[in-house]
Protein backbone atom coordinates (compact mmCIF):
# COMPACT_ATOMS: atom_id res chain seq x y z
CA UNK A 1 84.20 -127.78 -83.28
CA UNK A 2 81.49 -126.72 -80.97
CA UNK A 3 81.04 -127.98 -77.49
CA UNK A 4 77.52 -129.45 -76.90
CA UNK A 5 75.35 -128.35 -73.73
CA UNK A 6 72.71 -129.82 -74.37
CA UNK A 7 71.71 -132.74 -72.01
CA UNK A 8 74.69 -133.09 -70.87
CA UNK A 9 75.70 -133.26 -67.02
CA UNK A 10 78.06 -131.22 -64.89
CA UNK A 11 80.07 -131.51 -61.64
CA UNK A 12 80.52 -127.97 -60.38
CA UNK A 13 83.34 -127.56 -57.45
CA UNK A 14 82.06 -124.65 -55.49
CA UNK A 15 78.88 -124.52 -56.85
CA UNK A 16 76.75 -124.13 -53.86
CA UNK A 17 77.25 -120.35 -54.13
CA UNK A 18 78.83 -117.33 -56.15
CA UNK A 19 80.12 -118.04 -59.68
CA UNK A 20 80.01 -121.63 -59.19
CA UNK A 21 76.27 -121.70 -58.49
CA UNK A 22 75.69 -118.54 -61.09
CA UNK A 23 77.61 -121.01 -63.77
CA UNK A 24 75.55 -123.96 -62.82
CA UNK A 25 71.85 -122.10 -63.67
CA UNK A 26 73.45 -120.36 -66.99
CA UNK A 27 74.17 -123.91 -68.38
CA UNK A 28 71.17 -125.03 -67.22
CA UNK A 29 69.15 -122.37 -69.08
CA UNK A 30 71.03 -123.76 -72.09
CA UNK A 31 70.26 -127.50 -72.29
CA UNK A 32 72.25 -128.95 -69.47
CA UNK A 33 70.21 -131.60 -68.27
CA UNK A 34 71.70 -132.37 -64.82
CA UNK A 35 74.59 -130.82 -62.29
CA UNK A 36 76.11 -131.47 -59.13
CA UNK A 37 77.58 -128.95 -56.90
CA UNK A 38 80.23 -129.92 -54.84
CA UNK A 39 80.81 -127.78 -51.67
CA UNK A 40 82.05 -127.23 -48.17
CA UNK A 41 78.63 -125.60 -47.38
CA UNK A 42 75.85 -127.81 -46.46
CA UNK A 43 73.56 -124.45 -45.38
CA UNK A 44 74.70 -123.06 -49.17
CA UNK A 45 73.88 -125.87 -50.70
CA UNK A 46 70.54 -126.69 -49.34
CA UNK A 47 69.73 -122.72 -50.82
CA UNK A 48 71.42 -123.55 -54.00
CA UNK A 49 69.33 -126.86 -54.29
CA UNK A 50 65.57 -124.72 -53.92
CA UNK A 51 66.53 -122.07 -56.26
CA UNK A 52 67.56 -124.60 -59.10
CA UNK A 53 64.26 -126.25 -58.27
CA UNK A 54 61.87 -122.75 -58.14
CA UNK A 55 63.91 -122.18 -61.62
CA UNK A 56 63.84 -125.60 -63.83
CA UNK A 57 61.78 -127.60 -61.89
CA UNK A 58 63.07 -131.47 -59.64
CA UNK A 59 65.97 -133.48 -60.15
CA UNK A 60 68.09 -131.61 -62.06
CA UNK A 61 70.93 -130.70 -59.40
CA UNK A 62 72.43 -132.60 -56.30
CA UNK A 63 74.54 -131.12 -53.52
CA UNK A 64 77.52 -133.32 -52.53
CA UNK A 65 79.72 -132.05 -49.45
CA UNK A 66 83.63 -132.12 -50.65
CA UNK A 67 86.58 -130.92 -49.82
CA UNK A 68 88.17 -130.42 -53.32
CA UNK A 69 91.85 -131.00 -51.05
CA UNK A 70 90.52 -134.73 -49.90
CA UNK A 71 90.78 -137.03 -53.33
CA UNK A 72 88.44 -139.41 -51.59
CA UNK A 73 85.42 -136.28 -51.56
CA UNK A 74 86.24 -135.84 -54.65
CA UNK A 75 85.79 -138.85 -55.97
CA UNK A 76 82.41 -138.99 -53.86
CA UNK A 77 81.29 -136.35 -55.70
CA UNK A 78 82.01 -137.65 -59.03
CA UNK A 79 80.48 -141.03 -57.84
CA UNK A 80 76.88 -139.54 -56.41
CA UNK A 81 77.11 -137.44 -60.14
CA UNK A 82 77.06 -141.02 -61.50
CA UNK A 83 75.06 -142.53 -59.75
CA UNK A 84 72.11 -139.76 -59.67
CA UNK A 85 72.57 -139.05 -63.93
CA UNK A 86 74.28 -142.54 -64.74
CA UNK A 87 76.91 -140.08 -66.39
CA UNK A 88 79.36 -137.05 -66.29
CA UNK A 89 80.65 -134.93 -69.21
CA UNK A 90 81.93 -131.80 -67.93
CA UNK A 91 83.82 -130.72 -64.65
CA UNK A 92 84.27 -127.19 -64.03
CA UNK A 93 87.35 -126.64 -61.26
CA UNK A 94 86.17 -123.34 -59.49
CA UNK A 95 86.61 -123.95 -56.01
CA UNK A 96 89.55 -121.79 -54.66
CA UNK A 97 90.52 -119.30 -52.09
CA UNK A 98 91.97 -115.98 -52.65
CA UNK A 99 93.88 -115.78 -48.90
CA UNK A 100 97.53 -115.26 -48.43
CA UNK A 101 97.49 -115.38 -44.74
CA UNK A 102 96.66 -119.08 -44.59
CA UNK A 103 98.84 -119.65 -48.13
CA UNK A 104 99.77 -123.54 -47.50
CA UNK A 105 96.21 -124.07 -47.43
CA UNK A 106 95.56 -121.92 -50.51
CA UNK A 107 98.09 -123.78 -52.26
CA UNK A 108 96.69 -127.19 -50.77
CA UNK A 109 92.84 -126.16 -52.72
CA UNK A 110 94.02 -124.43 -55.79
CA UNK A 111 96.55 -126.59 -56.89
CA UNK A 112 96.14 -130.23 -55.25
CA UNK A 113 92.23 -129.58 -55.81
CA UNK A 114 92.28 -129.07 -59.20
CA UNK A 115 94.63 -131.69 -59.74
CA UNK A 116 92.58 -134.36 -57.88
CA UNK A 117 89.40 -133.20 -60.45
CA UNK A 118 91.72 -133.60 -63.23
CA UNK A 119 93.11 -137.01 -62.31
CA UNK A 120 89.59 -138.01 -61.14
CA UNK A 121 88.15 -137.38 -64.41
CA UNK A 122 90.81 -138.15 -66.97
CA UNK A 123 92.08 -142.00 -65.45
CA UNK A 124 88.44 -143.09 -63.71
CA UNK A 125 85.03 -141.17 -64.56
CA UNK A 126 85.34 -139.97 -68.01
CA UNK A 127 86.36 -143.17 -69.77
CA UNK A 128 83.40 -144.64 -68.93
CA UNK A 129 80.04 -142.15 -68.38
CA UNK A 130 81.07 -139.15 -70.91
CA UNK A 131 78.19 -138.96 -73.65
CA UNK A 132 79.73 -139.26 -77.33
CA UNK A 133 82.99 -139.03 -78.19
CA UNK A 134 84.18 -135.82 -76.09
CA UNK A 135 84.43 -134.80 -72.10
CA UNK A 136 85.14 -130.95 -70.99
CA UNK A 137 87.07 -129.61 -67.97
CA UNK A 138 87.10 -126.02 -67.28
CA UNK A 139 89.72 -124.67 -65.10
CA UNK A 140 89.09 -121.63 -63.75
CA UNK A 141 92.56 -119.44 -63.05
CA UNK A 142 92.34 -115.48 -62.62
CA UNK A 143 93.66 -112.79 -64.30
CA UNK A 144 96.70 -113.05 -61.37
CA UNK A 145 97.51 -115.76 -63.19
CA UNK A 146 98.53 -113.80 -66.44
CA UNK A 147 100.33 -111.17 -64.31
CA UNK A 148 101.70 -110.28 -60.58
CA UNK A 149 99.68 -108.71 -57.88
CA UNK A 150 102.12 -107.54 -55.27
CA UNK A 151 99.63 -108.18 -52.59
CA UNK A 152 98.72 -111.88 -53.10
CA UNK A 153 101.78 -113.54 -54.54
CA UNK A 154 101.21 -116.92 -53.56
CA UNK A 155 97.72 -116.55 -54.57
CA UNK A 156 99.19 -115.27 -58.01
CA UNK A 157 101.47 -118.27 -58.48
CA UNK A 158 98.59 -121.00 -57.62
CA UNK A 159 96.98 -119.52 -60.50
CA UNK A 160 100.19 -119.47 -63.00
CA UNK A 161 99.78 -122.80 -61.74
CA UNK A 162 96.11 -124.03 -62.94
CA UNK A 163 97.07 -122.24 -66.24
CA UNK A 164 99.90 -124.62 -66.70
CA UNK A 165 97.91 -127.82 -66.05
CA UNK A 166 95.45 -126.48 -68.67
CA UNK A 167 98.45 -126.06 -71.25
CA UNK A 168 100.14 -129.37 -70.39
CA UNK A 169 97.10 -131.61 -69.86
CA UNK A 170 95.73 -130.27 -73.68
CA UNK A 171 98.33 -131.11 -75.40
CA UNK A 172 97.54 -133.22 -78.51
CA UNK A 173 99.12 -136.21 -77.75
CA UNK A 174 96.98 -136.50 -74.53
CA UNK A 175 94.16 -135.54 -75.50
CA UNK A 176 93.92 -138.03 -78.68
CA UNK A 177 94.10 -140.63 -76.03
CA UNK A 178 91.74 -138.98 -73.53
CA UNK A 179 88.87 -137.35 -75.80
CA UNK A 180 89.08 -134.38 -72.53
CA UNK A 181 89.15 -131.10 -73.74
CA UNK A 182 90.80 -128.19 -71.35
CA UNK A 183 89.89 -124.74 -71.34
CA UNK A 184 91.18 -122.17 -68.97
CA UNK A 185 89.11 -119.59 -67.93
CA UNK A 186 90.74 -116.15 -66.08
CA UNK A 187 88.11 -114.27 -64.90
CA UNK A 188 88.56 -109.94 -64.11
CA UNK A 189 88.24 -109.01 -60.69
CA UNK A 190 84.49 -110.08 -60.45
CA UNK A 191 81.75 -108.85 -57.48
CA UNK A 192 82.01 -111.71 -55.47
CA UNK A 193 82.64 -112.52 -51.70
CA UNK A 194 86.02 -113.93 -53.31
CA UNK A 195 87.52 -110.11 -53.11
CA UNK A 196 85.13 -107.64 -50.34
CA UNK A 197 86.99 -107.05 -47.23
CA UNK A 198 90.34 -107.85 -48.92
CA UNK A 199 92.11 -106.39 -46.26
CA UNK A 200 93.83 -109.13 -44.02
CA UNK A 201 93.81 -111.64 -46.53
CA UNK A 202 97.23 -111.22 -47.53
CA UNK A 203 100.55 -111.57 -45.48
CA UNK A 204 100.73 -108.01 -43.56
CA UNK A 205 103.36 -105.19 -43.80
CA UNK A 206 104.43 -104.61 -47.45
CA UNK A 207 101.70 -106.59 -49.00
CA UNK A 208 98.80 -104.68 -47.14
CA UNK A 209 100.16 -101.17 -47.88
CA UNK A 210 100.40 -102.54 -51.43
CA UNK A 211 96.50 -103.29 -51.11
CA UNK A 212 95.93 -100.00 -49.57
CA UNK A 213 97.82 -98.17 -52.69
CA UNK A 214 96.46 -99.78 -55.93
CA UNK A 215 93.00 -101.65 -54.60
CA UNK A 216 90.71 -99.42 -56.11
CA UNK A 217 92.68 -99.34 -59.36
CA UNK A 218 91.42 -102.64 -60.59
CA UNK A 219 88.26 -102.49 -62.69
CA UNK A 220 85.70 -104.98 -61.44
CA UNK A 221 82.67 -106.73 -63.46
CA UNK A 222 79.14 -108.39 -62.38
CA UNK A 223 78.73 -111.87 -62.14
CA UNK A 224 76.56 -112.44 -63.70
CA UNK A 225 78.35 -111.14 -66.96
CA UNK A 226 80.67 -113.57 -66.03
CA UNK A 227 78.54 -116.50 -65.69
CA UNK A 228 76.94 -115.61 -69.63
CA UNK A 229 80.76 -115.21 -70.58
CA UNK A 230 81.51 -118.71 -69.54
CA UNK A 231 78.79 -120.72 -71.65
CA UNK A 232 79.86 -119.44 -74.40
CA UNK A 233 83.23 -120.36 -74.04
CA UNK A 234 82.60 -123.56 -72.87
CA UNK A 235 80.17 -123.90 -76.18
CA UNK A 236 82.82 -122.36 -78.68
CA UNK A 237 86.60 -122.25 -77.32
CA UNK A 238 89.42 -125.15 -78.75
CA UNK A 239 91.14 -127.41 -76.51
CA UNK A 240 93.72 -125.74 -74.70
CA UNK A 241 92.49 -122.16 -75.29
CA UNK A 242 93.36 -119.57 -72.47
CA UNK A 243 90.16 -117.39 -72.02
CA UNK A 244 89.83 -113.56 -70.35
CA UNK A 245 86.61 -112.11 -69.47
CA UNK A 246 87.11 -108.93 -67.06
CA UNK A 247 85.41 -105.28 -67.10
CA UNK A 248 82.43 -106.35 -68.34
CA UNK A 249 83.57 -107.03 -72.10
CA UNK A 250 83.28 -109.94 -74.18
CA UNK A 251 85.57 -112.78 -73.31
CA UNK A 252 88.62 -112.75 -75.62
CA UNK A 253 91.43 -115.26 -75.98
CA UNK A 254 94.69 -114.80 -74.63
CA UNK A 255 97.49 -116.31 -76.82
CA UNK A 256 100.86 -116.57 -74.31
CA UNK A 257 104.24 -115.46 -76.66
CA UNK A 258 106.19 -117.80 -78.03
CA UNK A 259 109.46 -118.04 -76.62
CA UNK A 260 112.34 -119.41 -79.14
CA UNK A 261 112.25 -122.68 -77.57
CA UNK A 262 115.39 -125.04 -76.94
CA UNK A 263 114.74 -128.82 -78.41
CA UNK A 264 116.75 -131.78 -78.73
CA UNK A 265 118.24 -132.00 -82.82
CA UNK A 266 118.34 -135.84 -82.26
């Protein structure tokens, strides 16, 4: 079943600028009535603000400054969404770093941040100011999360890492209880800030030279092909659906293996 837009309202984590912002204007220019972008950058998010404005007119987006790795500016967020649109249907994890060189702290904001969105929403916000019968949560991983880059392998694992909280938090007995659907969402290497000047971002030696050898192998995409890719899966994909969108081609969804499994006979 289908996954309403329409005048519904969105907290966007790193929304203030590149996809997150580009994701918050697509689902405004189909039906979303209200969205708040939660961000490090106050000077971003000032910008953000008057462009949503110049485009679809006042009130329709707030700018809360969070750290995604604090659960108390987290919960801020989610609690100046509520009280600017009296409710909250859909969260949309998307802050992250791509840097190896600092990867405790890349671990600390792609893993413990979208945690503290999931645990935000599922136990405190959603029970109570979702519209109808059905919240959304969006996790976005990366297509290093499907596979290994040899340059960023910690970066790699954080996103193995969202795409298992997507798998384990959707499972049916949860989400019978919770009414939150997960999607995962593993965008291509996309023409962001996220990935110019690479070099540096990764932990020297070996995992530079790697950089050096295979960068301009991977094929990138526009974003905002991305940000048109990602309201229609939000509109159309099933709980606990992996999504790909990379190269410019229509998302498609990636179905892991099955392994043979090992359960109990009792």
């Amino acid at each position: 079943m289908a996954f309403q837009v329409e005048g519904k309202y969105a907290l966007i984590t790193g929304g203030a600028s590149g996809l997150g912002l580009l994701y918050a204007k697509e689902l405004l220019r189909n039906g979303l009535k209200g969205v708040t972008l939660a961000d490090m950058s106050e000077e971003f998010g000032e910008k953000a603000l008057k462009e949503i404005e110049e485009e679809f007119g006042p009130d329709r987006a707030i700018f809360v400054k969070t750290d995604v790795v604090d659960y108390q500016q987290f919960d801020n967020a989610y609690q100046k969404t509520v009280e600017k649109f009296r409710n909250v249907d859909i969260l949309i994890n998307n802050a992250g770093i791509l840097n190896d060189a600092v990867w405790e702290k890349q671990i600390a904001i792609n893993i413990n941040g979208t945690i503290h969105g999931i645990l935000l929403g599922l136990e405190k916000y959603f029970p109570k100011y979702k519209q109808g019968t059905e919240a959304l949560i969006v996790n976005i991983s990366s297509t290093a999360g499907l596979q290994g880059y040899g340059h960023v392998p910690v970066y790699c694992a954080t996103k193995h890492a969202v795409i298992g909280m997507g798998r384990g938090w959707s499972d049916p007995f949860l989400y019978e209880r919770t009414k939150v659907r997960f999607i995962t969402v593993c965008p291509g290497v996309t023409l962001t800030p996220l990935i110019f000047d690479m070099g540096g971002r990764n932990m020297g030696g070996i995992y530079e030279e790697f950089l050096q050898k295979n960068g301009e192998k991977w094929v990138s995409q526009e974003p905002d092909h991305m940000a048109k890719e990602m309201v229609n899966i939000i509109k159309n994909a099933s709980n606990g659906t992996i999504w790909v969108v990379e190269g410019g081609d229509p998302a498609y969804e990636y179905i892991p293996a099955e392994r043979r499994g090992v359960l109990s006979k009792k």
